[in-house]
C-alpha atoms as a PDB file:
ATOM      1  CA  UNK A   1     103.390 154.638 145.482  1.00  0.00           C
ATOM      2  CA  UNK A   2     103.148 156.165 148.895  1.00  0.00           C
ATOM      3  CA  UNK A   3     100.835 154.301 151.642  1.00  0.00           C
ATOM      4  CA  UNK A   4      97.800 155.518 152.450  1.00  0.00           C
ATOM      5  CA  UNK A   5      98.074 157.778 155.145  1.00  0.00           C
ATOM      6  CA  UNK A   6      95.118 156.390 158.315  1.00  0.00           C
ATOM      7  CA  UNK A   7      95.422 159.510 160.275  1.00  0.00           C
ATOM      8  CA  UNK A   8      91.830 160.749 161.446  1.00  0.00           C
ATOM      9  CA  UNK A   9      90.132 157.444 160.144  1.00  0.00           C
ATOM     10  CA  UNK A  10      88.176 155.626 162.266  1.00  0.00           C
ATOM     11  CA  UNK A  11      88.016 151.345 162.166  1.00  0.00           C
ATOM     12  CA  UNK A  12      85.089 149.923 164.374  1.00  0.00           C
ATOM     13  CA  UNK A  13      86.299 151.463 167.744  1.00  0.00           C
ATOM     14  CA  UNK A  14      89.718 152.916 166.684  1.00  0.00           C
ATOM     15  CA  UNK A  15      90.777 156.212 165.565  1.00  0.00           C
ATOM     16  CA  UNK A  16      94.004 156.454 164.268  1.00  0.00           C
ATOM     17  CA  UNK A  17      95.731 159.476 165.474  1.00  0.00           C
ATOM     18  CA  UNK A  18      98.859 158.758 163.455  1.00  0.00           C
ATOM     19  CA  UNK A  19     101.909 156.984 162.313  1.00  0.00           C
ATOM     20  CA  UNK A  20     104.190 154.917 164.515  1.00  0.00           C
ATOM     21  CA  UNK A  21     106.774 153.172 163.049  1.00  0.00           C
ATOM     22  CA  UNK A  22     107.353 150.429 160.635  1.00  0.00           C
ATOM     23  CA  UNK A  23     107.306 146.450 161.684  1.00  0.00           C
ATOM     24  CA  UNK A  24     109.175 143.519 160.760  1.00  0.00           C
ATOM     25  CA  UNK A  25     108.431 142.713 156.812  1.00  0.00           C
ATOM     26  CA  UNK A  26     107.318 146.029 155.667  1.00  0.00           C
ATOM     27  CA  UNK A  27     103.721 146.430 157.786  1.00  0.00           C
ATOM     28  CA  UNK A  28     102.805 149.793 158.770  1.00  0.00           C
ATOM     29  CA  UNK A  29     101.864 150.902 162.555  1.00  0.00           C
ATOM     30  CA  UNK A  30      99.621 152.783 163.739  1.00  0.00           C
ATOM     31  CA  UNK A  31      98.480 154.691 166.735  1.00  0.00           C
ATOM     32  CA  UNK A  32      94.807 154.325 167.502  1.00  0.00           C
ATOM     33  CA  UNK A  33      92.652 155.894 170.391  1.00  0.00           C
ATOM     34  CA  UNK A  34      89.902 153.436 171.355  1.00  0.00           C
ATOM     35  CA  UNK A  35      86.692 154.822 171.944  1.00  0.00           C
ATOM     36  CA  UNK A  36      87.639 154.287 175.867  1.00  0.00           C
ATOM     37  CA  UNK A  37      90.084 156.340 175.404  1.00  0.00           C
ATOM     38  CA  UNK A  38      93.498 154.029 175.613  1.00  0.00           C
ATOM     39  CA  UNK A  39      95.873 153.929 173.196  1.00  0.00           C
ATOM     40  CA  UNK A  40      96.829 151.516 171.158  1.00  0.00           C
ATOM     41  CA  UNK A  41      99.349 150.511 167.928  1.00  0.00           C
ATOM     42  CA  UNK A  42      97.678 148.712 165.395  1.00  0.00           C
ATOM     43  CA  UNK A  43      98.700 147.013 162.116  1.00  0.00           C
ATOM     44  CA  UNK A  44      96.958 148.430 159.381  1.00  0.00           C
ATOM     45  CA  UNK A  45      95.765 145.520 157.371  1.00  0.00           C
ATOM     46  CA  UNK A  46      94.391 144.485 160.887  1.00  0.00           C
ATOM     47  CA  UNK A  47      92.370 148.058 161.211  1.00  0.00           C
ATOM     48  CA  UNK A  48      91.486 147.793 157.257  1.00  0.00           C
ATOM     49  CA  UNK A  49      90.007 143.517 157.619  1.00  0.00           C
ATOM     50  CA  UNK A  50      88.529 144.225 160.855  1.00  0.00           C
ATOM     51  CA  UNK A  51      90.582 142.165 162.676  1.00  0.00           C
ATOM     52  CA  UNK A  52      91.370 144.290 165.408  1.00  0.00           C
ATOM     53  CA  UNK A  53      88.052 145.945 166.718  1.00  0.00           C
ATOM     54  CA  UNK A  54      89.147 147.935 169.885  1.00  0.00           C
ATOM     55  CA  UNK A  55      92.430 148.216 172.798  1.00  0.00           C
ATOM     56  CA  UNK A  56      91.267 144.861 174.096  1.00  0.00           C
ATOM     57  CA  UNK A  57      88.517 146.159 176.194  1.00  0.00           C
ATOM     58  CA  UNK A  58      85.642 144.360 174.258  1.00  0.00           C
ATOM     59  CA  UNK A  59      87.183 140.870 174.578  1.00  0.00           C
ATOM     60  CA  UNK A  60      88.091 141.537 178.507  1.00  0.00           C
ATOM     61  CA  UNK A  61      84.302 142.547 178.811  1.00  0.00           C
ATOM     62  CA  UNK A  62      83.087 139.152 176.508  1.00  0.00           C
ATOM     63  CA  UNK A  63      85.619 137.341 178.352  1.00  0.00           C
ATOM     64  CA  UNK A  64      83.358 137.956 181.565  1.00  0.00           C
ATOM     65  CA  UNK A  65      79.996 137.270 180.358  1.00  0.00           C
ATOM     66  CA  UNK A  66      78.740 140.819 180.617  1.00  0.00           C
ATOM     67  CA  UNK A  67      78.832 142.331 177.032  1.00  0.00           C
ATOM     68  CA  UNK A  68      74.945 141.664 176.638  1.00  0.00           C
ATOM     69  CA  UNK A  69      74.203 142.912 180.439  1.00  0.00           C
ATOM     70  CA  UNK A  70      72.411 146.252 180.398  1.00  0.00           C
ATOM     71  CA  UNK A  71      75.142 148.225 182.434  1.00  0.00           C
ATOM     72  CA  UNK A  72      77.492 147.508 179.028  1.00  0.00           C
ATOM     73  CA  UNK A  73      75.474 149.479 176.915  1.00  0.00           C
ATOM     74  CA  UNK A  74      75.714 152.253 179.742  1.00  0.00           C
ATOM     75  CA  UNK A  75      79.314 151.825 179.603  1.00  0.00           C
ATOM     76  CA  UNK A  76      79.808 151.894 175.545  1.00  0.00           C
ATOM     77  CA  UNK A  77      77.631 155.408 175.843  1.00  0.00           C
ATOM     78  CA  UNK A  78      79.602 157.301 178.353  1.00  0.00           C
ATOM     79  CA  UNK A  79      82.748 156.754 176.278  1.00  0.00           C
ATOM     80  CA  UNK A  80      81.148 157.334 172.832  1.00  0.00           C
ATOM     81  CA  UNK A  81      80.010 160.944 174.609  1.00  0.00           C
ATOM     82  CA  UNK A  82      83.099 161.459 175.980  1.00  0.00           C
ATOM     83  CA  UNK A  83      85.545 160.220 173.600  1.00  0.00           C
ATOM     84  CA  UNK A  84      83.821 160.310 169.613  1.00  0.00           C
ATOM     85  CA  UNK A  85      83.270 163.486 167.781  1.00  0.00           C
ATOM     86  CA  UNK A  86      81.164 161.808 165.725  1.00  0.00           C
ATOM     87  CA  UNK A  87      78.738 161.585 168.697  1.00  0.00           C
ATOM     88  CA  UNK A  88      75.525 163.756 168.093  1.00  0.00           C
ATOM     89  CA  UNK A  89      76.341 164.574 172.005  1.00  0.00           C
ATOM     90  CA  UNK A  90      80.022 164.717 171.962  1.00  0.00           C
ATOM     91  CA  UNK A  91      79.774 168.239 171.704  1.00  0.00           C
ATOM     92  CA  UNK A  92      78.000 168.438 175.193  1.00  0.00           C
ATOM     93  CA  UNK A  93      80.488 166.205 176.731  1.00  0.00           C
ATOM     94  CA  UNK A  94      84.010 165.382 175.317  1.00  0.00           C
ATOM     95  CA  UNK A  95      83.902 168.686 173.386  1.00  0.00           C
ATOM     96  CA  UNK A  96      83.504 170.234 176.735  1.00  0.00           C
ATOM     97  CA  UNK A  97      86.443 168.380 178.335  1.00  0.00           C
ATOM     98  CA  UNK A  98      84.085 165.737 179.917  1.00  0.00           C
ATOM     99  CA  UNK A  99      86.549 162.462 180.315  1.00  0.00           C
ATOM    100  CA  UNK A 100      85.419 158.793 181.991  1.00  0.00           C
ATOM    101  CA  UNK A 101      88.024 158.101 184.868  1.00  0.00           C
ATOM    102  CA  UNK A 102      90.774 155.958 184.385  1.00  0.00           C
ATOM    103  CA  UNK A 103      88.974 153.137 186.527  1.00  0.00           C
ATOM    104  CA  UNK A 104      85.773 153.295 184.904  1.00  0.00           C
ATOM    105  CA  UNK A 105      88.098 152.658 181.353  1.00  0.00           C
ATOM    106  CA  UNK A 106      87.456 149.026 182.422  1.00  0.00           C
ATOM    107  CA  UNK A 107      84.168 148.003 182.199  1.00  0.00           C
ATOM    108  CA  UNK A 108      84.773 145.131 185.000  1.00  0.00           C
ATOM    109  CA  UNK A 109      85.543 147.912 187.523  1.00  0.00           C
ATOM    110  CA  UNK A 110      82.398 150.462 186.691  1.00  0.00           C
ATOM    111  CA  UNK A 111      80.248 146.964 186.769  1.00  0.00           C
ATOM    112  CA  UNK A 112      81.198 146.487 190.588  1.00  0.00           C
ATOM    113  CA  UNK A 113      80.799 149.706 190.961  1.00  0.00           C
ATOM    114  CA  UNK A 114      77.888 150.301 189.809  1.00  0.00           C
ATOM    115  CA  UNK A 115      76.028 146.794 191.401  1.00  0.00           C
ATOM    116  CA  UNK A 116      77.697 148.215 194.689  1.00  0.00           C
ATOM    117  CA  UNK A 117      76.099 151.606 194.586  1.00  0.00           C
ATOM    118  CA  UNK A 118      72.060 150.987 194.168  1.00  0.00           C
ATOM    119  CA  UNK A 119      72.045 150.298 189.887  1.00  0.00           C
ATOM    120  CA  UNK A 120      68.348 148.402 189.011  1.00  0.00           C
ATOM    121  CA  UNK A 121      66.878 148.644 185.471  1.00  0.00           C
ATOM    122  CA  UNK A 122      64.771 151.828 184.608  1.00  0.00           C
ATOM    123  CA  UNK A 123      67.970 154.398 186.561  1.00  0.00           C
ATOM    124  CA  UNK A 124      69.783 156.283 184.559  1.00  0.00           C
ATOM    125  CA  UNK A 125      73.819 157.180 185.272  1.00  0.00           C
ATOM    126  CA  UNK A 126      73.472 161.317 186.779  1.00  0.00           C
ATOM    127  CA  UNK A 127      76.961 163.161 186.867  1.00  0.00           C
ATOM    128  CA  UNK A 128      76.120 165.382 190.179  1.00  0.00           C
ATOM    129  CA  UNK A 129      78.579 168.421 189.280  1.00  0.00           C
ATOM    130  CA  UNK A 130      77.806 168.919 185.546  1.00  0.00           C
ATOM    131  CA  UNK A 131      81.462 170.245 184.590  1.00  0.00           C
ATOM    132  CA  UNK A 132      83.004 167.425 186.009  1.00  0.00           C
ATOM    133  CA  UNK A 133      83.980 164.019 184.744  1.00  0.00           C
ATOM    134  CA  UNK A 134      82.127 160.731 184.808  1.00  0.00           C
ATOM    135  CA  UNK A 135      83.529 158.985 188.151  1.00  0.00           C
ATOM    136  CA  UNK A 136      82.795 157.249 191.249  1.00  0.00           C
ATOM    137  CA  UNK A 137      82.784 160.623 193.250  1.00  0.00           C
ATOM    138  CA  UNK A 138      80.944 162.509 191.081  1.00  0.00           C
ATOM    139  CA  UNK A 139      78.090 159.882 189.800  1.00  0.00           C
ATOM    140  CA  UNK A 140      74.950 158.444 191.164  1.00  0.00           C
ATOM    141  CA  UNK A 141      71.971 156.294 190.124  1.00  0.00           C
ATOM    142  CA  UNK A 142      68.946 158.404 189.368  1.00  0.00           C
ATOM    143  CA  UNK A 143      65.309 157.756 187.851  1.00  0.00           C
ATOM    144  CA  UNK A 144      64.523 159.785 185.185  1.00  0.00           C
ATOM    145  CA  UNK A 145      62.036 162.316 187.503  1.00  0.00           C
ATOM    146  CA  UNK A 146      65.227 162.914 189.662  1.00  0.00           C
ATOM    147  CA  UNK A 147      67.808 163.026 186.946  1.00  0.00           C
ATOM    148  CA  UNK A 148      65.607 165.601 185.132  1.00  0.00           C
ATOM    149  CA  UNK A 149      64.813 167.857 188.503  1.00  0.00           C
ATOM    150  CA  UNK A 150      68.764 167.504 189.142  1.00  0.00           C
ATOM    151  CA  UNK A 151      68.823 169.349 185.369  1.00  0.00           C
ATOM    152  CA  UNK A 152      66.638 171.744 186.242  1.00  0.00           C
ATOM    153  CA  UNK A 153      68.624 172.877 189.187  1.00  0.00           C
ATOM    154  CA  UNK A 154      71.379 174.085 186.883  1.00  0.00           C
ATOM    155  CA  UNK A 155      69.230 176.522 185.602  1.00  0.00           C
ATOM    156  CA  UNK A 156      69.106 179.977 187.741  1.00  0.00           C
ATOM    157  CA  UNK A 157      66.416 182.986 188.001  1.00  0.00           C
ATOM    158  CA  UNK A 158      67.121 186.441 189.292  1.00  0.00           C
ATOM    159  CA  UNK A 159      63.990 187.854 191.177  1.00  0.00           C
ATOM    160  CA  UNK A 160      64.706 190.478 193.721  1.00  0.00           C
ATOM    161  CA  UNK A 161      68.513 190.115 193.728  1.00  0.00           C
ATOM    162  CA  UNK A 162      68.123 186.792 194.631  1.00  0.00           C
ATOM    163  CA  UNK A 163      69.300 183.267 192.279  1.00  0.00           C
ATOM    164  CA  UNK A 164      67.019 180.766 192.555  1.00  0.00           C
ATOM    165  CA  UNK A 165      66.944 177.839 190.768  1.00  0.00           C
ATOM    166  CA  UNK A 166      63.735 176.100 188.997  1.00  0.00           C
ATOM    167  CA  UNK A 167      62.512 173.772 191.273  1.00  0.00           C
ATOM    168  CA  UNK A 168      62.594 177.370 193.971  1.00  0.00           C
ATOM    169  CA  UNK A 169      61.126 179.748 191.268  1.00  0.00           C
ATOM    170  CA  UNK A 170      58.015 177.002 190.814  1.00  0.00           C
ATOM    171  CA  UNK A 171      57.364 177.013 194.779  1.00  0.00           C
ATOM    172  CA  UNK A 172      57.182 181.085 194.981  1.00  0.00           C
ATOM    173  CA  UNK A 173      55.553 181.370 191.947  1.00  0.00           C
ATOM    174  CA  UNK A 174      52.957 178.640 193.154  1.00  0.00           C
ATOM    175  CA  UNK A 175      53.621 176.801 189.663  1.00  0.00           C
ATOM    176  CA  UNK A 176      54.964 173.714 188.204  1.00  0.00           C
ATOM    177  CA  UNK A 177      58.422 173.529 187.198  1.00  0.00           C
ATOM    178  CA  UNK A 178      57.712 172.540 183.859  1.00  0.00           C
ATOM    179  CA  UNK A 179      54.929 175.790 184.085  1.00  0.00           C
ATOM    180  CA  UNK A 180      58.683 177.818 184.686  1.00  0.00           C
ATOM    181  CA  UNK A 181      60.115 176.094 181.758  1.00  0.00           C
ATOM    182  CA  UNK A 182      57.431 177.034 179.626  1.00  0.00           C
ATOM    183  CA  UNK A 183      57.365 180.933 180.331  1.00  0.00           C
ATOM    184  CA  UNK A 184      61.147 180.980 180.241  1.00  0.00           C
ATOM    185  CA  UNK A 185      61.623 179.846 176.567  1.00  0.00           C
ATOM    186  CA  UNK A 186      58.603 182.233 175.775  1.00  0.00           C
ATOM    187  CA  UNK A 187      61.067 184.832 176.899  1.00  0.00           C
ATOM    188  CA  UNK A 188      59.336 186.412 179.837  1.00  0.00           C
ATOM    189  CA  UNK A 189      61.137 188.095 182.173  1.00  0.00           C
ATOM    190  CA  UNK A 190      62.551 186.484 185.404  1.00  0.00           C
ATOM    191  CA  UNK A 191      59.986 189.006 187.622  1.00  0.00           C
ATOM    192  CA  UNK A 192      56.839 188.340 185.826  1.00  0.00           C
ATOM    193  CA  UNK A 193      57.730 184.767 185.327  1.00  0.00           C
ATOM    194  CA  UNK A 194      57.429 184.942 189.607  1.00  0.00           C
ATOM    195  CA  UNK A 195      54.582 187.489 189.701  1.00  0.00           C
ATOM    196  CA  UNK A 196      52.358 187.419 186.846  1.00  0.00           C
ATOM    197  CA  UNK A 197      49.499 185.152 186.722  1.00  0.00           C
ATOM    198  CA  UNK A 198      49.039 182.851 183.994  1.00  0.00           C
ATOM    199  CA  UNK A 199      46.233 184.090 182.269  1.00  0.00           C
ATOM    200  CA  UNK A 200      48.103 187.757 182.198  1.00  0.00           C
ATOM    201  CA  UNK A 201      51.232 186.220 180.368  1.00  0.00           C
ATOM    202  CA  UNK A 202      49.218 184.639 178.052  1.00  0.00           C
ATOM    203  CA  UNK A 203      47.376 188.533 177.521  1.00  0.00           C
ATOM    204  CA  UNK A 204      50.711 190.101 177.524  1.00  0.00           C
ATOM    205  CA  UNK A 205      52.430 187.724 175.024  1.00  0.00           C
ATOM    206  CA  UNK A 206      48.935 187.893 172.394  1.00  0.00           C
ATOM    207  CA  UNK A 207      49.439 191.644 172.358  1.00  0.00           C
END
């Protein structure tokens, strides 16, 4: 009877991405990504009985003390983004080639990092260049109002020849920026979502 072939299944925080070799006594090997994105070779009765749960990186982490701290759960979500296609958001992240730097692959490292750069409860992580990875020179500590505006800045209107993003559009247009929002996924043009009043959209889109 041939073994049961692991490849694609995922144990706690391992994938298995395939076959390695064969051990001492008979046991079966096998490569595993862990949702941090090392690698790893894992005995498979150890995947199947739970008995290996990750690369190593959640003992390190319990090792410290800081598994229940806030900033681990911050952690565990960048990765799953980046790194599980099972993710409900993997497919804005990893499945866009959006990786967690090497350092930050050890939660010890992105803890000092972030307690040196401003972190206190109620920010959220912001990548500043959206297409690039999650790293020390592309991340900041943002409340949700800024983190959201940042978003919003990503989003461009033509009026006149000119790009301007949200936040700009609101000020000409003497509107909020969630006003802009609103009359963009109603569909109305870039120029009248500058120029026309309000009320008038509201005419235009009734009739």
């Amino acid at each position: 009877m041939e073994p049961e072939d692991l490849t694609g299944k995922k144990f706690n925080n391992l994938t298995v991405i395939g076959y390695s070799h064969k051990a001492q006594y008979g046991s079966l090997m096998w490569r595993c990504r862990c949702d941090c994105g090392k690698e790893t070779i894992v005995r498979s009765d150890c995947l199947r009985k739970g008995k290996i749960k990750s690369c190593g990186c959640q003992t390190k982490s319990r090792k410290h003390g800081l598994h229940k701290h806030k900033l681990y759960n911050v952690w565990q979500g960048i990765k799953t983004r980046c790194y599980n296609p099972k993710s409900n958001r993997y497919k804005y992240y990893g499945g866009k080639g959006i990786k967690v730097c090497e350092e930050w692959l050890d939660f010890s490292r992105f803890y000092r990092w972030a307690i040196a750069n401003g972190y206190q409860e109620g920010l959220t992580l912001d990548r500043v260049e959206r297409n690039k990875d999650y790293s020390p020179e592309n991340c900041q500590w943002a409340s949700y109002h800024e983190q959201n505006s940042h978003k919003s800045d990503q989003i461009r209107l033509v009026y006149n020849g000119k790009e301007y993003t949200v936040t700009e559009a609101s000020e000409i247009a003497k509107v909020s920026a969630s006003t802009i929002y609103h009359r963009l996924r109603r569909g109305i043009s870039h120029k009248d979502i500058v120029e026309v009043p309000p009320q008038t959209q509201n005419r235009r889109v009734a009739s």
